[in-house]
Protein backbone atom coordinates (compact mmCIF):
# COMPACT_ATOMS: atom_id res chain seq x y z
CA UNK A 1 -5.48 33.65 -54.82
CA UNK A 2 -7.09 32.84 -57.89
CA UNK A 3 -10.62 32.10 -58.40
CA UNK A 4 -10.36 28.55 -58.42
CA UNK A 5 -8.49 28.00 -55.24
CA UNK A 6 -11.02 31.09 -53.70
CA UNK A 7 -14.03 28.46 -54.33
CA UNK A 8 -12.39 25.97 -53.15
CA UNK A 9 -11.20 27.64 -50.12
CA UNK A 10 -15.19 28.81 -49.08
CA UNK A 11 -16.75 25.34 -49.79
CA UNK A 12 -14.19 23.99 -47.12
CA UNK A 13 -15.30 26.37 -44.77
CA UNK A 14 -18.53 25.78 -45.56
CA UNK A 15 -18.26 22.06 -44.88
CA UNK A 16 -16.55 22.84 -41.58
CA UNK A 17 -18.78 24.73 -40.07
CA UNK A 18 -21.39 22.17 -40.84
CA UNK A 19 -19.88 19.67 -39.82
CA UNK A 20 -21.46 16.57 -37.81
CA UNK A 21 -21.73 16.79 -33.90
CA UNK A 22 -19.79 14.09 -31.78
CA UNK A 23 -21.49 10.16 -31.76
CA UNK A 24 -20.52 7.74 -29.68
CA UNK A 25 -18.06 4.99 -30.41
CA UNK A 26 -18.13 1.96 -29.12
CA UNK A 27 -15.64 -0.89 -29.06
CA UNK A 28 -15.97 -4.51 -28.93
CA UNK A 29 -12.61 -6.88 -28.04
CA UNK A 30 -12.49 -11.00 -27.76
CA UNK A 31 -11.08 -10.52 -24.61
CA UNK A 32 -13.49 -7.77 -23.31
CA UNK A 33 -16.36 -7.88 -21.04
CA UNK A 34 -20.20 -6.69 -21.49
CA UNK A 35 -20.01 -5.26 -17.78
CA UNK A 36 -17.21 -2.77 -18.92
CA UNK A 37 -18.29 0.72 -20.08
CA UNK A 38 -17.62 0.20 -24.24
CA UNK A 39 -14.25 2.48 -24.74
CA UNK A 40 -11.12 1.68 -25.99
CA UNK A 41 -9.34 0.74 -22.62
CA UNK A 42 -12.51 -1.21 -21.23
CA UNK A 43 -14.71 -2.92 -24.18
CA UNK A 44 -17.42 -5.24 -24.78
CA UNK A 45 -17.20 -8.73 -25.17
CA UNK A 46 -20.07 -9.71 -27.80
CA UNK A 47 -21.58 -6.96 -31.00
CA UNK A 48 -25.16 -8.19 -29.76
CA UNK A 49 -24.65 -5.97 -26.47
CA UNK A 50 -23.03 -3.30 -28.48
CA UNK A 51 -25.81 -3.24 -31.12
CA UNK A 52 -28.44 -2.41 -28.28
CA UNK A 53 -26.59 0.42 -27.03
CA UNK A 54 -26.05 2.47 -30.41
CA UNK A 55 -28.25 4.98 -31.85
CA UNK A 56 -28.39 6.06 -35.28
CA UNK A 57 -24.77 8.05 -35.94
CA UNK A 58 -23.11 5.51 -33.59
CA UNK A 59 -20.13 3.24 -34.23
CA UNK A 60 -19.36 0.17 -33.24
CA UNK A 61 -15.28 -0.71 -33.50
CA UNK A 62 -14.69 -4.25 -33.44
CA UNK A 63 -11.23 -5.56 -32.55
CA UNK A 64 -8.94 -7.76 -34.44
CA UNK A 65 -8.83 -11.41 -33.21
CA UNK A 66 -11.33 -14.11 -33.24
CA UNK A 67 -14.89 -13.76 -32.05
CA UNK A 68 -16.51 -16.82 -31.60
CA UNK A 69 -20.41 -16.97 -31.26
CA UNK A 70 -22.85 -19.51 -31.27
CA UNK A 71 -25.65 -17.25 -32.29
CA UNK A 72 -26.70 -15.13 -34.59
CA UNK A 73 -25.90 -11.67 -34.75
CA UNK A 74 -28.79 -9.62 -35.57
CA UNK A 75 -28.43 -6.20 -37.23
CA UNK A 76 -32.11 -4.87 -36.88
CA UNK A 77 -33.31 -3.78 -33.90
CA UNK A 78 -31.75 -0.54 -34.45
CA UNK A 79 -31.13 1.08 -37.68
CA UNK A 80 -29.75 4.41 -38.96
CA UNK A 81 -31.95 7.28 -40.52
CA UNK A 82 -30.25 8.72 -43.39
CA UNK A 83 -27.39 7.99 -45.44
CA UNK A 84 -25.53 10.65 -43.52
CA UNK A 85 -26.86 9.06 -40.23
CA UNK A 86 -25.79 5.20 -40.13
CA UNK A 87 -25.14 3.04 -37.17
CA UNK A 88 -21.66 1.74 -38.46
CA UNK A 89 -20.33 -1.72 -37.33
CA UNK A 90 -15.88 -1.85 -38.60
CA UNK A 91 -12.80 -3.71 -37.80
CA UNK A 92 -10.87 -0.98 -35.63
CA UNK A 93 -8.17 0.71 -37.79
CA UNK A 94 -7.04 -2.16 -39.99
CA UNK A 95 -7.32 -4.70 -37.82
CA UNK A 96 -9.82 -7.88 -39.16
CA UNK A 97 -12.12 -9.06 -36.84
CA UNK A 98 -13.05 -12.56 -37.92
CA UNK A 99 -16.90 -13.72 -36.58
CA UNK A 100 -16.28 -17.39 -36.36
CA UNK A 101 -19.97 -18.88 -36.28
CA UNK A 102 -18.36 -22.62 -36.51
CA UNK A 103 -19.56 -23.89 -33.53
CA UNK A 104 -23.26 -23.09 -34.73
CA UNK A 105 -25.34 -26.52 -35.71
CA UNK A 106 -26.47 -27.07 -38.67
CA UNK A 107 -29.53 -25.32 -39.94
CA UNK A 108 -31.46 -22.11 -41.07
CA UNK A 109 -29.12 -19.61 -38.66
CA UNK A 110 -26.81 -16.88 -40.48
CA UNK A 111 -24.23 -15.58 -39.20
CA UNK A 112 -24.45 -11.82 -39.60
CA UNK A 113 -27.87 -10.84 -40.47
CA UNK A 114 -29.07 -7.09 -41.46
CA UNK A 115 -32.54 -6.90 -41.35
CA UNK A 116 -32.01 -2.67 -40.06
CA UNK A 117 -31.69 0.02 -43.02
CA UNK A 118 -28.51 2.63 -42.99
CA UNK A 119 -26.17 0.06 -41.87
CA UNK A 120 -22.32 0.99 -42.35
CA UNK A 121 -20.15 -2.81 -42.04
CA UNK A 122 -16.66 -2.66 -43.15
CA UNK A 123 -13.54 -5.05 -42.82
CA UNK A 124 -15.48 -7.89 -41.08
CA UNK A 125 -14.99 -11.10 -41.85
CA UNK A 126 -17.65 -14.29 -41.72
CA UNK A 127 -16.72 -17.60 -41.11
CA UNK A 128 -18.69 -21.10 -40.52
CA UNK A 129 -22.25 -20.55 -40.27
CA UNK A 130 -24.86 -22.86 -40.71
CA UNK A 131 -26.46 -20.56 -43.73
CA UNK A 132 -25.12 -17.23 -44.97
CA UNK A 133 -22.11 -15.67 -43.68
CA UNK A 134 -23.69 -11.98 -44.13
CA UNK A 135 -27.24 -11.95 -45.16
CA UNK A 136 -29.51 -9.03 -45.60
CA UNK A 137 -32.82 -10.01 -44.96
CA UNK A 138 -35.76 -6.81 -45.78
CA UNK A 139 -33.04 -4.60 -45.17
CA UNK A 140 -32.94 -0.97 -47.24
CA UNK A 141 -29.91 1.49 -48.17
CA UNK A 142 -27.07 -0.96 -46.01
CA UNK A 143 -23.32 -0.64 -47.32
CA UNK A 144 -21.32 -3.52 -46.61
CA UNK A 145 -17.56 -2.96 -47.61
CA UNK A 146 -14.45 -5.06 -47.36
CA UNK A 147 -15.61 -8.36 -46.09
CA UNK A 148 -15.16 -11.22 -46.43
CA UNK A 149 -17.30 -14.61 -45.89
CA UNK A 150 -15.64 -17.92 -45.93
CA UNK A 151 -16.38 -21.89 -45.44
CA UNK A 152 -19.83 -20.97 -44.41
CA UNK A 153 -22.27 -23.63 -44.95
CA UNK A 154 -24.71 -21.98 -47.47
CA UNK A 155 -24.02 -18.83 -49.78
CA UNK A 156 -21.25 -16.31 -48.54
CA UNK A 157 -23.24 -13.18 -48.94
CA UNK A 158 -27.04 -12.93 -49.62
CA UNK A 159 -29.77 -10.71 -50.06
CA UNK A 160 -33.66 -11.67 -49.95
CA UNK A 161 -36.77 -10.64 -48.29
CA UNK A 162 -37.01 -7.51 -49.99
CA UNK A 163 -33.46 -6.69 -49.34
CA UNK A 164 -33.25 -3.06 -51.72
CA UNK A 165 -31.07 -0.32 -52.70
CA UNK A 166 -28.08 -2.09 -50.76
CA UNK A 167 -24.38 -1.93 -51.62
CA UNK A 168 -21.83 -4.54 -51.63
CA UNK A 169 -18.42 -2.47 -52.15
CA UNK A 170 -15.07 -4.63 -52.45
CA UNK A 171 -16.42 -7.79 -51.22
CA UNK A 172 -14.99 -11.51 -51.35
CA UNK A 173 -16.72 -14.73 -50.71
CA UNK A 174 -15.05 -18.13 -51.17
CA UNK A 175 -14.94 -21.74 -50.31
CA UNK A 176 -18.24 -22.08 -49.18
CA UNK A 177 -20.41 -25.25 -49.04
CA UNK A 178 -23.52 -26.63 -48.63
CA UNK A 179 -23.34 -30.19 -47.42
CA UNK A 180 -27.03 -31.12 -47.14
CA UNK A 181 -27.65 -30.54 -50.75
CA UNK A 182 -24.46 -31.79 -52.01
CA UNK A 183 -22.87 -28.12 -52.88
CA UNK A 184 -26.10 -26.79 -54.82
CA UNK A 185 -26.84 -23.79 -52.63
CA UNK A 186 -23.67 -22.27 -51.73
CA UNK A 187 -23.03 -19.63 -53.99
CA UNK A 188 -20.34 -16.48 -53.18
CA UNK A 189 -23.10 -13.74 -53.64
CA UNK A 190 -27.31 -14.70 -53.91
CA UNK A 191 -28.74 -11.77 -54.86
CA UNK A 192 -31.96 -13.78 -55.20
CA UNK A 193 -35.43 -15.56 -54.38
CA UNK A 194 -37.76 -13.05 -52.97
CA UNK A 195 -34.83 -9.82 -52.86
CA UNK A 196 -35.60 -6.16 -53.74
CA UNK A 197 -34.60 -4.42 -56.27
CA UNK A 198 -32.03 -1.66 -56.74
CA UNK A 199 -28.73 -3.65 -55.25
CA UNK A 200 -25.52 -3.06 -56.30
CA UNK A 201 -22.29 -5.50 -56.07
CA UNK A 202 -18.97 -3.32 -56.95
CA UNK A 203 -15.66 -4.73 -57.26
CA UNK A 204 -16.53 -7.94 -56.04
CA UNK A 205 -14.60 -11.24 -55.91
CA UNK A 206 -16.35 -14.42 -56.04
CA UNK A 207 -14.05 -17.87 -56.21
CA UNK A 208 -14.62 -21.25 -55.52
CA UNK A 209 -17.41 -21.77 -54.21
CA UNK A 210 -19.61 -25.14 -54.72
CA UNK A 211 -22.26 -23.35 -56.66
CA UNK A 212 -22.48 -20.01 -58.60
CA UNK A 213 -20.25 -17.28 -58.31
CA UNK A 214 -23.32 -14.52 -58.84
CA UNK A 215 -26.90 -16.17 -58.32
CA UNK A 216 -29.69 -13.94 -59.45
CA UNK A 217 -32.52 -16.61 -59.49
CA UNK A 218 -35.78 -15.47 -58.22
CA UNK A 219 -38.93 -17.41 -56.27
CA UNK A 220 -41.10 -14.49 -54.74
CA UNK A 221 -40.26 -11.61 -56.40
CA UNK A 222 -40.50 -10.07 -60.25
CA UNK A 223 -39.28 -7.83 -62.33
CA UNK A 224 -36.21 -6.52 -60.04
CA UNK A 225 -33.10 -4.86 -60.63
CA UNK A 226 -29.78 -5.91 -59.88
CA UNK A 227 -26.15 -4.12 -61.33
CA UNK A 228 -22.81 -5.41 -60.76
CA UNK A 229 -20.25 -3.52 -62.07
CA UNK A 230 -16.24 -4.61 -61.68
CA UNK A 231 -17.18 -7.62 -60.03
CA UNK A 232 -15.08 -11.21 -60.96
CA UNK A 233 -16.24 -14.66 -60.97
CA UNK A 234 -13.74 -17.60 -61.09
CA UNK A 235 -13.32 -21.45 -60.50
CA UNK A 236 -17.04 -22.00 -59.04
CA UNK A 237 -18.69 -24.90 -59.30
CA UNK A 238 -16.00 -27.64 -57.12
CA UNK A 239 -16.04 -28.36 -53.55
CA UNK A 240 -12.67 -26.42 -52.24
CA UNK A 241 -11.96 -28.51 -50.13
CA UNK A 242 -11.19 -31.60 -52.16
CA UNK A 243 -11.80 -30.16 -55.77
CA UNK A 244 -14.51 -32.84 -56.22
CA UNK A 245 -17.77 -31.67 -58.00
CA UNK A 246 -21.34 -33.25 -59.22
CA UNK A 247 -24.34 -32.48 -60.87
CA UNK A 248 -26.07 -30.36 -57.84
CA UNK A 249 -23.00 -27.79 -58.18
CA UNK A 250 -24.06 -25.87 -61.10
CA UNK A 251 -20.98 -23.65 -61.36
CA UNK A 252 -21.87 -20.39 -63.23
CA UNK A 253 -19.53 -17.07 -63.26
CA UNK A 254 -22.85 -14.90 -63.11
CA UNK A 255 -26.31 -16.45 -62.98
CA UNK A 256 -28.39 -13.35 -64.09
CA UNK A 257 -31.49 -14.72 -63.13
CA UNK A 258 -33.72 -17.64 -63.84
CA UNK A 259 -37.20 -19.20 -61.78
CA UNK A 260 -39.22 -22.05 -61.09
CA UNK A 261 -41.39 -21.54 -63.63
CA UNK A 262 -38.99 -20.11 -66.16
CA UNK A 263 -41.42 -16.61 -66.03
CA UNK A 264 -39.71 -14.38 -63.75
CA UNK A 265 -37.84 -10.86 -64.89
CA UNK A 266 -34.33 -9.99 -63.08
CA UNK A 267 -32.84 -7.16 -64.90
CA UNK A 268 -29.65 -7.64 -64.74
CA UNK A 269 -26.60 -4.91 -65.52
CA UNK A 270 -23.14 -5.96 -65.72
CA UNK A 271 -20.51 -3.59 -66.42
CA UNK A 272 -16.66 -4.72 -66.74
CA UNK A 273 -17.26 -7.55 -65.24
CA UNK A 274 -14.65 -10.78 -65.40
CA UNK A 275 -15.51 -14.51 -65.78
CA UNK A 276 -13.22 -17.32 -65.85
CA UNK A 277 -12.54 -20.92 -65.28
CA UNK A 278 -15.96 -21.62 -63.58
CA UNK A 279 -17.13 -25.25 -64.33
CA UNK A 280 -20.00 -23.81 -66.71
CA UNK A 281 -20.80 -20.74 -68.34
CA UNK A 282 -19.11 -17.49 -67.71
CA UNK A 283 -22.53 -14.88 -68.26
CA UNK A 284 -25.63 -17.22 -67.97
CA UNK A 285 -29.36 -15.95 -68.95
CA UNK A 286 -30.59 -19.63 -67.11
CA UNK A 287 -34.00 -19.08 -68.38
CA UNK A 288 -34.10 -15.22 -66.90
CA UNK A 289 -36.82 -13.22 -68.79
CA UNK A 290 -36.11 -9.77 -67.86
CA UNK A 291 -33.56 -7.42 -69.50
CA UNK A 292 -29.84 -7.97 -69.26
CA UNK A 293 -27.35 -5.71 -70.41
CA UNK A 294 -23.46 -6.61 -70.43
CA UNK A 295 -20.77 -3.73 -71.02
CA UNK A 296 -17.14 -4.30 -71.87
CA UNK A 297 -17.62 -7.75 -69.68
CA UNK A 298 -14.23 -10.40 -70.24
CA UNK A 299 -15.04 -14.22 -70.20
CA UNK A 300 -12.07 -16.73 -70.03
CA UNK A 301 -12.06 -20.69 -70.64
CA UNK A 302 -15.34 -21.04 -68.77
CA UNK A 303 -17.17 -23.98 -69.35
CA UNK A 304 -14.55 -26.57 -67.66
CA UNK A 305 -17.20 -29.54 -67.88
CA UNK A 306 -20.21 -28.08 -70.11
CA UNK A 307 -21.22 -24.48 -70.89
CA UNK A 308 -20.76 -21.40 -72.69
CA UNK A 309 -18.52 -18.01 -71.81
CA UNK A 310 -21.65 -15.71 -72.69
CA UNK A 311 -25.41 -17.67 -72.55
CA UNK A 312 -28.45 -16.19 -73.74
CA UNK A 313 -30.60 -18.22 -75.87
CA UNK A 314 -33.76 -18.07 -74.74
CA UNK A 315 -36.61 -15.30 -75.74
CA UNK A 316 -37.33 -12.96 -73.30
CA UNK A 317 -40.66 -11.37 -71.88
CA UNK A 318 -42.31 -8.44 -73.77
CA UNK A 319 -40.33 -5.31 -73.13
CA UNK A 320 -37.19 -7.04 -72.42
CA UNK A 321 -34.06 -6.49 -73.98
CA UNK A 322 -30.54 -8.04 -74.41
CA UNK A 323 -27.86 -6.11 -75.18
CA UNK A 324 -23.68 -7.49 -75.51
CA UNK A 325 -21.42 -4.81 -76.36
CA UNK A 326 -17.73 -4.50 -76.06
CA UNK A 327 -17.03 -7.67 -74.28
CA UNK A 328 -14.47 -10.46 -75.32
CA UNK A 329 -14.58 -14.10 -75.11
CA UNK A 330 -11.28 -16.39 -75.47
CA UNK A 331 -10.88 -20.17 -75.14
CA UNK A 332 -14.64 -21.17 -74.78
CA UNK A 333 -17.89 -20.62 -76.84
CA UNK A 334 -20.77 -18.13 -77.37
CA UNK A 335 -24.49 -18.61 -77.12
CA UNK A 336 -26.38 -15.94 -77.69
CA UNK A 337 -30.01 -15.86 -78.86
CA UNK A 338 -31.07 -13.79 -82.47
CA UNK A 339 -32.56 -11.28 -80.51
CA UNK A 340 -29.63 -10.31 -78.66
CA UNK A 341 -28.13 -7.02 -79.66
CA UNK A 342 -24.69 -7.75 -79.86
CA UNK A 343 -21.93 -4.38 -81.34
CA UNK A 344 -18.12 -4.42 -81.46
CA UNK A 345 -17.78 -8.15 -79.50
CA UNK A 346 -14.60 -9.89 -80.05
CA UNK A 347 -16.38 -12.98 -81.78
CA UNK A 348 -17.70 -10.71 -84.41
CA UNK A 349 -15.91 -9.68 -87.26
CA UNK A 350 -13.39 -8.09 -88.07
CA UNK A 351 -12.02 -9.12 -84.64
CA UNK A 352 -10.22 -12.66 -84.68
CA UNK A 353 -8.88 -13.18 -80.84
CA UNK A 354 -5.63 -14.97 -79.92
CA UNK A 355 -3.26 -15.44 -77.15
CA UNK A 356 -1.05 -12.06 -78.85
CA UNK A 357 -4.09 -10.10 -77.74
CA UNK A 358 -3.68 -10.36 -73.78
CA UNK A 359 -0.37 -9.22 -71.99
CA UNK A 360 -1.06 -12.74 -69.72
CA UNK A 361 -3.41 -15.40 -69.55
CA UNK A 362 -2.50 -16.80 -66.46
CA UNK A 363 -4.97 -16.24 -63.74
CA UNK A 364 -3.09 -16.68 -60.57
CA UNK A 365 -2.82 -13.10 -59.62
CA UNK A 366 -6.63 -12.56 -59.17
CA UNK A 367 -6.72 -14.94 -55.96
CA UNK A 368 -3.94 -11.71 -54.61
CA UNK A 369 -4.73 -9.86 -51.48
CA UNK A 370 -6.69 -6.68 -51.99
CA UNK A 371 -4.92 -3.25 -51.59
CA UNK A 372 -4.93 -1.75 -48.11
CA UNK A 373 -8.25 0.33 -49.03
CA UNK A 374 -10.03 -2.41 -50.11
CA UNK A 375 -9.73 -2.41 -53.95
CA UNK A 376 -9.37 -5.05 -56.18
CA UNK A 377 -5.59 -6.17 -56.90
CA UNK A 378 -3.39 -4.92 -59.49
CA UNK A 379 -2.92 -7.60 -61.76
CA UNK A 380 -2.51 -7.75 -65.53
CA UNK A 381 -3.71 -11.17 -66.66
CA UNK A 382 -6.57 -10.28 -69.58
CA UNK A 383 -5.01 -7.01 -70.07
CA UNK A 384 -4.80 -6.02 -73.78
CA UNK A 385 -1.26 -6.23 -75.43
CA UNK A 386 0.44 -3.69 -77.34
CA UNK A 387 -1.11 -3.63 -81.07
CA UNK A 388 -4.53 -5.13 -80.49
CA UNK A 389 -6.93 -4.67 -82.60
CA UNK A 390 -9.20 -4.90 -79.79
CA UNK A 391 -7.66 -1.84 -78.64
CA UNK A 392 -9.78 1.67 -79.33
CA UNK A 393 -12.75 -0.48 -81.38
CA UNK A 394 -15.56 -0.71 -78.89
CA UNK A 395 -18.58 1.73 -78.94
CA UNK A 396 -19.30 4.11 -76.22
CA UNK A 397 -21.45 2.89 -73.37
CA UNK A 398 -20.89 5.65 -71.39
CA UNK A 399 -17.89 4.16 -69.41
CA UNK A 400 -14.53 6.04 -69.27
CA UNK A 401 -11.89 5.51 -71.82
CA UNK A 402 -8.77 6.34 -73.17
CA UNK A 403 -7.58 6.78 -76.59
CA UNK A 404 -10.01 7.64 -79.62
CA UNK A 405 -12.67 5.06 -78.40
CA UNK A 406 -13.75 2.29 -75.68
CA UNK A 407 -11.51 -0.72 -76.01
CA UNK A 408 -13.17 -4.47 -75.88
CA UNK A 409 -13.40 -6.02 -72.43
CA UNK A 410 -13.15 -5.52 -68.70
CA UNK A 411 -9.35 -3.96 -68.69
CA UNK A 412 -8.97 -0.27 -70.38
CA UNK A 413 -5.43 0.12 -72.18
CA UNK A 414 -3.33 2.67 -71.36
CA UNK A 415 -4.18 5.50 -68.84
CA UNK A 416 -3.51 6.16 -65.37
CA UNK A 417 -3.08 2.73 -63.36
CA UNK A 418 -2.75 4.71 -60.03
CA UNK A 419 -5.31 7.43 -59.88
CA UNK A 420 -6.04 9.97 -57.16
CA UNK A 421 -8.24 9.14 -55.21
CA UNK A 422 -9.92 12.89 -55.90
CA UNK A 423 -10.17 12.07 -59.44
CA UNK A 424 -13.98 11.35 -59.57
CA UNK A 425 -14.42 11.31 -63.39
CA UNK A 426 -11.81 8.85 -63.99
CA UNK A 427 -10.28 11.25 -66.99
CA UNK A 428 -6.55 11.05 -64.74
CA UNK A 429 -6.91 14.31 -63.68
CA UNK A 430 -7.77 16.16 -60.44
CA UNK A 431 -9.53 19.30 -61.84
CA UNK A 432 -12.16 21.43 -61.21
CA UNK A 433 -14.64 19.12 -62.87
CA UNK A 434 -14.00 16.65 -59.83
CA UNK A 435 -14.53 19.21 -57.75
CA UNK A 436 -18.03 20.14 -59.25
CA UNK A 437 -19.17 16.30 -58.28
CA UNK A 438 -17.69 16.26 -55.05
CA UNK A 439 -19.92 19.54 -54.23
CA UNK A 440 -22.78 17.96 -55.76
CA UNK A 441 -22.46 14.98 -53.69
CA UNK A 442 -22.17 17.12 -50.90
CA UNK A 443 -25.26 18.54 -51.85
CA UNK A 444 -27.57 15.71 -52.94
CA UNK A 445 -26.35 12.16 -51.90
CA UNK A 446 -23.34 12.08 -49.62
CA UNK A 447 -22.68 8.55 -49.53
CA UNK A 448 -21.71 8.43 -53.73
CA UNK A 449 -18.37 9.78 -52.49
CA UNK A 450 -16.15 9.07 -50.09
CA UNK A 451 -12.26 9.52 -50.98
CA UNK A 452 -10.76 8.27 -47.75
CA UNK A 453 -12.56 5.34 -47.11
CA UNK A 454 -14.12 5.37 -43.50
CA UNK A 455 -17.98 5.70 -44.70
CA UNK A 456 -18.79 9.22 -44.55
CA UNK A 457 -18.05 11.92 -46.84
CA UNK A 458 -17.40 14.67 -44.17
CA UNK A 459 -14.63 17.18 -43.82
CA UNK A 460 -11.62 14.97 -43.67
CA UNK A 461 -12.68 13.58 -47.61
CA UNK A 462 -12.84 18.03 -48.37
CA UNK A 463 -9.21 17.76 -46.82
CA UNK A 464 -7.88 14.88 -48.84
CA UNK A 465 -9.77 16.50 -52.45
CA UNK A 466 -7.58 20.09 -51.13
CA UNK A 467 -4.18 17.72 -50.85
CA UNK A 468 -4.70 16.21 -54.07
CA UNK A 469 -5.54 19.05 -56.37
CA UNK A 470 -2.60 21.00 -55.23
CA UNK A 471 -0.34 18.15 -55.17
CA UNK A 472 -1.55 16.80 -58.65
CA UNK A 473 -1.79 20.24 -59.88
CA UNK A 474 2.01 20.92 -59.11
CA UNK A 475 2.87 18.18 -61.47
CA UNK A 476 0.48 16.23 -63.17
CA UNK A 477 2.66 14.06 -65.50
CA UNK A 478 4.86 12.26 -62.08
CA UNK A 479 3.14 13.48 -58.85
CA UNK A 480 -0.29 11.41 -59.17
CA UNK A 481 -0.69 8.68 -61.46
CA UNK A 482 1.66 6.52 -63.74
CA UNK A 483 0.23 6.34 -67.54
């Protein structure tokens, strides 16, 4: 055995032997009953009953089917201690639970509402209520993954009260509407008013909703921190319904920020991030005074009835800074403020973008389904063509890349479209530099990684890094990725 395979071989034995003791599982069915004892063959009828049952390390599985509730369900009474140590809350095996919160009257009430730290939610969806669909409220260190929130009455998704250090992982949120204030609240994802700091949005999709896509605007709190990073934005700003629109929808891609009394900081990070077809601008400062920086970011045709793809023209507060770099704008216009440190963007020169840039500009594909892990689709609309000039001129940002430098905008060209889900560096290779993270997030911060997907990195993830490196080690060019 060589020495490789030898280290390898120890740290999974080493991770076996420590694994985690049994928790208790829980499972909650439409068609179940509180009185029954929670397992597979006899479970709950409501989450509430679950929720004051499990410990920290507990999870709830909830059933496929529809789950109707007239209240809402409050994620706070119990919490979990550690990111190792969640209470966990997911649709059973696949299946999507949808919490239908329709018959809820109008008002203040969210549907799902984490005010508890350590939370674990995956593949739920949120449909109907009278505010947010999902809402963190004060909550710290929660991961919500793979939902979705739909037609609720307010914002889809959002975080306030000193909501902090949360993750949104492979989200959606669409079609949502406020009727009391004519569509002027309901954006997909308010990460906003009095919220924490530290939150991070990752491989999000936001799509018509009446308002914003992204709303970062802040009444209560200062000087926060917010990243989003492979997140898209597209055709906000219309009722869904109808496709009628007025002045209350404002219809931003990504509203970094912006308060009251035009004062407030919301650092905002935005890395490959997508924008298009949203009523006004794609990337929009809206008076926000606190740093924004925007890496390899794409903006397309924004600005349907007024606005720019990328907006920041306003001076920001002492300290701040502004920084564009690699991004690319096409069919729609640029406002961006002296001060703004702009390198290698495709409006300045040499770069002069037209439609022989992009393999496709149609957008359709982005409204696909996700894959069956969650991730964003496949598609190649925005992708750069063949002999771009965009193509290996950006400046390193500290993003992965392939070729002799970055490329301009959200998609990479060329590489591996299919990677491992071991390779942890991106570089299309499972090698022992993967391996060296994987052992250091074993070591230091266990929820980073987490290569099959159920919310813990634990022994089965150890097994899944062992099938990959020997299967993508037997044949690198065929066995693992497609370049």
């Amino acid at each position: 055995m060589n020495r490789t395979l030898l280290r390898l071989s120890l740290m999974l034995w080493i991770l076996f032997a420590a694994y985690p003791a049994y928790c208790s599982t829980y499972f909650v069915d439409p068609n179940g009953n509180d009185s029954n004892s929670g397992d597979i063959n006899h479970p709950f009828k409501t989450i509430p009953h679950a929720v004051t049952l499990a410990v920290a390390g507990d999870t709830i599985y909830v059933r496929g089917g529809t789950h109707a509730y007239t209240a809402t369900i409050t994620l706070g009474s119990k919490s979990g201690s550690s990111p190792t140590n969640r209470c966990s809350l997911i649709g059973y095996n696949g299946e999507r639970p949808l919490l239908d919160f329709s018959a809820m009257a109008d008002g203040g009430s969210d549907g799902l509402k984490l005010s508890g730290n350590y939370w674990y939610v995956k593949g739920i969806d949120c449909k109907g209520a009278p505010h947010s669909g999902i809402r963190i409220s004060g909550g710290t260190y929660n991961i919500v993954e793979f939902c979705r929130t739909f037609q609720n009455r307010n914002a889809g998704t959002q975080l306030n009260s000193g909501a902090a250090y949360n993750q949104i992982i492979n989200c959606d949120s669409y079609y949502n509407y406020d009727a009391p204030t004519n569509g002027g609240n309901a954006d997909g994802f308010a990460i906003k008013m009095d919220v924490g700091t530290g939150n991070y949005l990752y491989g999000c999709r936001s799509w018509q909703n009446s308002d914003d896509g992204y709303d970062g605007y802040l009444r209560g709190a200062d000087d926060v921190n917010t990243t989003y990073e492979k997140c898209w934005s597209f055709k906000n700003g219309w009722y869904w319904l109808d496709g009628s629109t007025n002045s209350s929808m404002n219809g931003n891609g990504f509203k970094m920020g912006g308060s009251d009394d035009k004062t407030l900081r919301h650092n905002a990070t935005l890395k490959n991030c997508l924008s298009f077809q949203n009523k006004a601008k794609g990337f929009d400062q809206n008076n926000n005074k606190g740093s924004m920086t925007l890496y390899n970011c794409t903006a397309f045709n924004n600005g349907i009835v007024s606005g720019a793809n990328f907006s920041i023209p306003s001076a920001l507060a002492a300290g701040k800074t502004a920084i564009v770099t690699n991004c690319v704008s096409f069919t729609g216009t640029i406002s961006l403020g002296s001060f703004v440190v702009q390198t290698t963007d495709s409006w300045n020169p040499p770069f002069v973008v037209t439609n022989a840039d992009f393999v496709n500009i149609d957008p359709s594909a982005a409204y696909g389904a996700r894959k069956a892990d969650g991730s964003l689709p496949d598609i190649n609309f925005m992708h750069l063509a063949y002999g771009s000039d965009l193509i290996n001129s950006g400046t390193y940002v500290g993003l992965p890349y392939h070729g002799s430098a970055p490329d301009l905008g959200y998609f990479e060209y060329g590489g591996c479209t299919t990677p491992a889900a071991s390779d942890l560096n991106s570089d299309c290779e499972v090698d022992f530099f993967d391996y060296a993270l994987l052992a250091d997030a074993w070591a230091n911060d266990l929820s980073d990684v987490d290569l099959n997907n159920d919310g813990h990195l634990d022994f089965l993830d150890i097994a899944q890094f062992a099938i990959d490196w020997l299967t993508c080690n037997r044949d690198p060019a065929s066995e693992c990725w497609q370049r």
